[in-house]
Structures are given as structure tokens and as C-alpha cells.
C-alpha atoms as a PDB file:
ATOM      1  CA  UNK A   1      17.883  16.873  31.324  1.00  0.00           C
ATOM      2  CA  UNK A   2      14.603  17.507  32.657  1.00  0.00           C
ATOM      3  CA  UNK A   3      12.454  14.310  33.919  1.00  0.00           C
ATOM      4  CA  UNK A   4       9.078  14.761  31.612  1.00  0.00           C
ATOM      5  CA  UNK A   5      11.899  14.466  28.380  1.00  0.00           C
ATOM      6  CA  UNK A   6      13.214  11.246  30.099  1.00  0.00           C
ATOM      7  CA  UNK A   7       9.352  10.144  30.141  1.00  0.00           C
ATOM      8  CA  UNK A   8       8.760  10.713  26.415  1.00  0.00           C
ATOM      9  CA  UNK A   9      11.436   9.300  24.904  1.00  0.00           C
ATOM     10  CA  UNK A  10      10.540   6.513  27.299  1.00  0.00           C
ATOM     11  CA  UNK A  11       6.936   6.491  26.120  1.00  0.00           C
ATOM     12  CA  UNK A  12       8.154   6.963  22.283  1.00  0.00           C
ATOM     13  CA  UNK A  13      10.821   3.664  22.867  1.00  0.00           C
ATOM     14  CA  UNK A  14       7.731   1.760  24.520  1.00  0.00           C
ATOM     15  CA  UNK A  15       5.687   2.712  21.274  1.00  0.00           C
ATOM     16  CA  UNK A  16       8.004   1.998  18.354  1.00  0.00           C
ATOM     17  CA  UNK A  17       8.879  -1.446  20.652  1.00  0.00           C
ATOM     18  CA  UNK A  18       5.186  -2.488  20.551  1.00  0.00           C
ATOM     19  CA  UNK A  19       4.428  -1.210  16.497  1.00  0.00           C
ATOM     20  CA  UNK A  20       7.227  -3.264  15.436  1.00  0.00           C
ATOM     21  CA  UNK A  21       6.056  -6.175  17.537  1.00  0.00           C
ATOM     22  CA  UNK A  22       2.741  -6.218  15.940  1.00  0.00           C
ATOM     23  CA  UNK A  23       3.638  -5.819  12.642  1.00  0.00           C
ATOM     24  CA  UNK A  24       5.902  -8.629  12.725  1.00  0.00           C
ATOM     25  CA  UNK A  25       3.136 -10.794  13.855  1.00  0.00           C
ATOM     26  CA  UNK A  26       0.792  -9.463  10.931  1.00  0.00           C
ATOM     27  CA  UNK A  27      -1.811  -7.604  13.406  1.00  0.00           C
ATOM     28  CA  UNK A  28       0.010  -4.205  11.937  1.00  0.00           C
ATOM     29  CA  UNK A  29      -0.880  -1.128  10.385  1.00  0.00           C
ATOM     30  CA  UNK A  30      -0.386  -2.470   6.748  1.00  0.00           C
ATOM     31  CA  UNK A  31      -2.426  -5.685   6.682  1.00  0.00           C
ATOM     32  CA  UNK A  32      -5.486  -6.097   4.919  1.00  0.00           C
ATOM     33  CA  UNK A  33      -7.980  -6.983   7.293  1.00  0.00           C
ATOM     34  CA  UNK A  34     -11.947  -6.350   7.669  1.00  0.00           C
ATOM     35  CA  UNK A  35     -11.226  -3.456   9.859  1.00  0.00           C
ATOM     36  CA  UNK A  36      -9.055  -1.979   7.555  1.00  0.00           C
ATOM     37  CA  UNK A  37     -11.956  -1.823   5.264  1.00  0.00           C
ATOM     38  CA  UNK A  38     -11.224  -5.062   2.845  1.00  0.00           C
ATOM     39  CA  UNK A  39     -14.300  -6.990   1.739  1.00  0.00           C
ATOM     40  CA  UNK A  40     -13.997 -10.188  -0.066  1.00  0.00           C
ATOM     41  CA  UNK A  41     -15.542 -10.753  -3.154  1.00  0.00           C
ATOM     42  CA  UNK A  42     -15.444 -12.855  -6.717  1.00  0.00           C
ATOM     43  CA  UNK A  43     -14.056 -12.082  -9.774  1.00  0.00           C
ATOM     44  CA  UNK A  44     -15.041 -13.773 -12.596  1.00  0.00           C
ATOM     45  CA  UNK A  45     -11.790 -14.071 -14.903  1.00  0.00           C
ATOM     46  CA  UNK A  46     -13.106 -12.324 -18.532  1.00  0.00           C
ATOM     47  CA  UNK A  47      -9.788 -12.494 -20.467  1.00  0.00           C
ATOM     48  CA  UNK A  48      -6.226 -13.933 -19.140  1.00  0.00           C
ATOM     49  CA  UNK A  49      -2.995 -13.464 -21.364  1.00  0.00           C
ATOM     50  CA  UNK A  50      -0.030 -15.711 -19.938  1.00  0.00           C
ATOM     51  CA  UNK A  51       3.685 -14.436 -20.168  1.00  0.00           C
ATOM     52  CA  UNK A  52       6.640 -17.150 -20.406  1.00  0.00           C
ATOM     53  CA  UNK A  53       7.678 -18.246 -16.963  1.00  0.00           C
ATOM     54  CA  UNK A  54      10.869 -17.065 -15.393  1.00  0.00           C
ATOM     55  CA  UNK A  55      13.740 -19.204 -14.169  1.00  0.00           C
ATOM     56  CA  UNK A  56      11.720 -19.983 -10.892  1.00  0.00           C
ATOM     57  CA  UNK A  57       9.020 -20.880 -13.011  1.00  0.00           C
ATOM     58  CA  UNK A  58       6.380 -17.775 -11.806  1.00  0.00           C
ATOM     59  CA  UNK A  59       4.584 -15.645 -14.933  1.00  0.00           C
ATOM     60  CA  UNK A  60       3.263 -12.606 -15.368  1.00  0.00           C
ATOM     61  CA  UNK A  61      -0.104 -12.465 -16.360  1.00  0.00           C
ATOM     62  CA  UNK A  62      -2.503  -9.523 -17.533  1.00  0.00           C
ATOM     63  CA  UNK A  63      -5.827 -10.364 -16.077  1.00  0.00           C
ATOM     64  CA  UNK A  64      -9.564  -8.760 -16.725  1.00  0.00           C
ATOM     65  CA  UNK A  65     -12.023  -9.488 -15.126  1.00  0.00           C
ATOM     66  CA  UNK A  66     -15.794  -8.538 -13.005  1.00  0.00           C
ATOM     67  CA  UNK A  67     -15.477  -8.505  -9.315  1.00  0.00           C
ATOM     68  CA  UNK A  68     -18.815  -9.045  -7.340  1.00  0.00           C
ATOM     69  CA  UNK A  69     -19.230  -8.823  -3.766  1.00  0.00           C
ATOM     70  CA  UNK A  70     -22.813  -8.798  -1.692  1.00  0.00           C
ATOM     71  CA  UNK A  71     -22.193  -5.210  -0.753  1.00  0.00           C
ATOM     72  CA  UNK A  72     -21.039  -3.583  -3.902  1.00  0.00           C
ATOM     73  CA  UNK A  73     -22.156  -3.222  -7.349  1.00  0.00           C
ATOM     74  CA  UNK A  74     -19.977  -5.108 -10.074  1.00  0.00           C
ATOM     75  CA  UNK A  75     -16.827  -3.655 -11.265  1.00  0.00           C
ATOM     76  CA  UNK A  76     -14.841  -4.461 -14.282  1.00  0.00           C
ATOM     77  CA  UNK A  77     -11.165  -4.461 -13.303  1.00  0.00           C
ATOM     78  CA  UNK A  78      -8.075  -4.965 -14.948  1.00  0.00           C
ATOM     79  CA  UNK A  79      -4.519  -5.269 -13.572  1.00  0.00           C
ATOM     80  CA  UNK A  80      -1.112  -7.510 -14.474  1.00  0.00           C
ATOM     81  CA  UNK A  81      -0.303 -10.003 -11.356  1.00  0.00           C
ATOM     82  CA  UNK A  82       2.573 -12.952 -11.129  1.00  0.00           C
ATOM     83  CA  UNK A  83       1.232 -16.064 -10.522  1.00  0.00           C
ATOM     84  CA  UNK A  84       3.617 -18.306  -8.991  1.00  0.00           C
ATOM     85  CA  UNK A  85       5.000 -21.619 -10.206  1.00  0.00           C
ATOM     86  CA  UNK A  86       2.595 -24.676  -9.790  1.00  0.00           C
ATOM     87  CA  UNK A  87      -0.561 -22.468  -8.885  1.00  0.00           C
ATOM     88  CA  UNK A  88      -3.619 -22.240 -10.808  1.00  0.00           C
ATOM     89  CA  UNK A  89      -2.922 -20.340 -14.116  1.00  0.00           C
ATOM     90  CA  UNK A  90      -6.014 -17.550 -14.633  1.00  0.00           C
ATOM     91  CA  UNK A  91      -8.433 -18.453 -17.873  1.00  0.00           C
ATOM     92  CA  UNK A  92     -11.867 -16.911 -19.170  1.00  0.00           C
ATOM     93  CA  UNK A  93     -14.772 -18.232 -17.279  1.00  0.00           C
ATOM     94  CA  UNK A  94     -12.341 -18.637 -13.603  1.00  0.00           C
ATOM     95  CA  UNK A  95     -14.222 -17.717 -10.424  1.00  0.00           C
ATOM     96  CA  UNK A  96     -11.250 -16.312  -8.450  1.00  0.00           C
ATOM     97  CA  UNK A  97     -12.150 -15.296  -4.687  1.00  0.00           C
ATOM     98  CA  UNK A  98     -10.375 -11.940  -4.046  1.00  0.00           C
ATOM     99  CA  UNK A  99      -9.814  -8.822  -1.830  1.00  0.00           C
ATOM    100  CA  UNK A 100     -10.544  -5.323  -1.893  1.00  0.00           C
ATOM    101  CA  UNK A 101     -11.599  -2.074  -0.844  1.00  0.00           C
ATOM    102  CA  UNK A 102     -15.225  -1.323  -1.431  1.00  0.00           C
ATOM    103  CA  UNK A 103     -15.666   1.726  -4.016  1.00  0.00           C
ATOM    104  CA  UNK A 104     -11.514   1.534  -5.338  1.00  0.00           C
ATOM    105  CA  UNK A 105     -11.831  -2.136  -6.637  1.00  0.00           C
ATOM    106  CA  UNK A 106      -9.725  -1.490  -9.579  1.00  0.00           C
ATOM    107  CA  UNK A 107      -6.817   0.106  -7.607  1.00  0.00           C
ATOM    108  CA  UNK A 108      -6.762  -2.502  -4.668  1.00  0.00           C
ATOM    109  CA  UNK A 109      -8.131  -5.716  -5.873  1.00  0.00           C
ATOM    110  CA  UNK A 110      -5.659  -8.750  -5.493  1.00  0.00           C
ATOM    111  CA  UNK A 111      -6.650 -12.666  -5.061  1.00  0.00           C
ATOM    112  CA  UNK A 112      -7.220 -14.119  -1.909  1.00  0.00           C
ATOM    113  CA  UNK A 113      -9.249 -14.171   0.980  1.00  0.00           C
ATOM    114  CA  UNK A 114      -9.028 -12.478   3.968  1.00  0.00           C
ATOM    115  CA  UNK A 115      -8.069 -15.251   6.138  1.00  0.00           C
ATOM    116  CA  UNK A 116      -5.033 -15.451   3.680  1.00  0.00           C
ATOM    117  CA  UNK A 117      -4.035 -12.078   4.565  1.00  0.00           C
ATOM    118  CA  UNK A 118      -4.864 -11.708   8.283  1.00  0.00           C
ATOM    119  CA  UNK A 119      -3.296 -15.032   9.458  1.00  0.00           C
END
């Protein structure tokens, strides 16, 4: 086998060694960070309709709401999430802080900050 195919199947091992590395430490490609292009923002909880919770406890909820950050106009989203046992329950009137991407809040939006998600 010819050296320079020894090299980049070294240099492809070396790669894949490192990607998983950092993705395991949340520093990878999928996390939303502020160089991935997530802003934070608050959403302002309009109408919140509670499902029964499961065995563990955790409900699905359908949530509506306005999201307003300081560099995008307000958006009216709407989306279903599952809030966890024992955290705060979504209601009309609820100033949630969340994450998104600027211009496709009603596709990406999630609560949280982005310290939450980077680390």
C-alpha cells in the first residue's frame, strides 16, 4: 500500500478521534452555542394546557407564547414540550428565558439559557 494512503487514513483516525472527543465534552458540532447562531431571549407564556403526568411524573404540555429578544422583533410561537417532574409548570402571564435562532424562532425555540446548553 502506498505511504500517502497510510497518511490519510492516519489523518481521518486522528479526526474522527478528536470530533468524538469534543462532542462528548459538549464543545461539538450539535450544541447550541452563540457561535452557532443561538440568541437568548424571553417568552412570555400566552396560553399553557397541562397533560396528566406519566409514571415518572413529567407532562406534556402545549405552550403559546411571544418570544422577545433585543435583536429581533417579537414572534408568536407555539410548540408542545415535556416539562419534567418537580419543575415549574408553564401558565399565562410566565416570563420563561429561552433559546433560539434569530429569524426561525418558531422552529428552534426551547427554554433555557445558553449557559444551560454550552456547559
Amino acid at each position: 500500500m502506498p505511504n500517502w494512503i497510510s497518511a490519510l487514513l492516519l489523518v481521518f483516525l486522528i479526526a474522527t478521534v478528536v470530533s468524538l472527543y469534543m462532542s462528548r465534552r459538549g464543545q461539538g458540532f450539535g450544541s447550541a452555542s452563540a457561535a452557532r447562531g443561538y440568541v437568548e431571549g424571553v417568552m412570555t407564556v400566552t396560553s399553557a394546557v397541562l397533560g396528566d403526568p406519566d409514571r415518572d411524573g413529567a407532562r406534556l404540555c402545549t405552550v403559546a407564547g411571544t418570544i422577545m429578544a433585543a435583536d429581533s422583533s417579537p414572534a408568536e410561537v407555539y410548540g408542545r414540550i415535556v416539562v419534567p417532574a418537580g419543575a415549574v409548570e408553564p401558565y399565562p402571564g410566565l416570563d420563561q428565558p429561552v433559546v433560539f435562532k434569530p429569524g426561525k424562532e418558531d422552529s428552534t425555540w426551547r427554554f433555557g439559557t445558553l449557559s444551560d446548553s454550552v456547559g
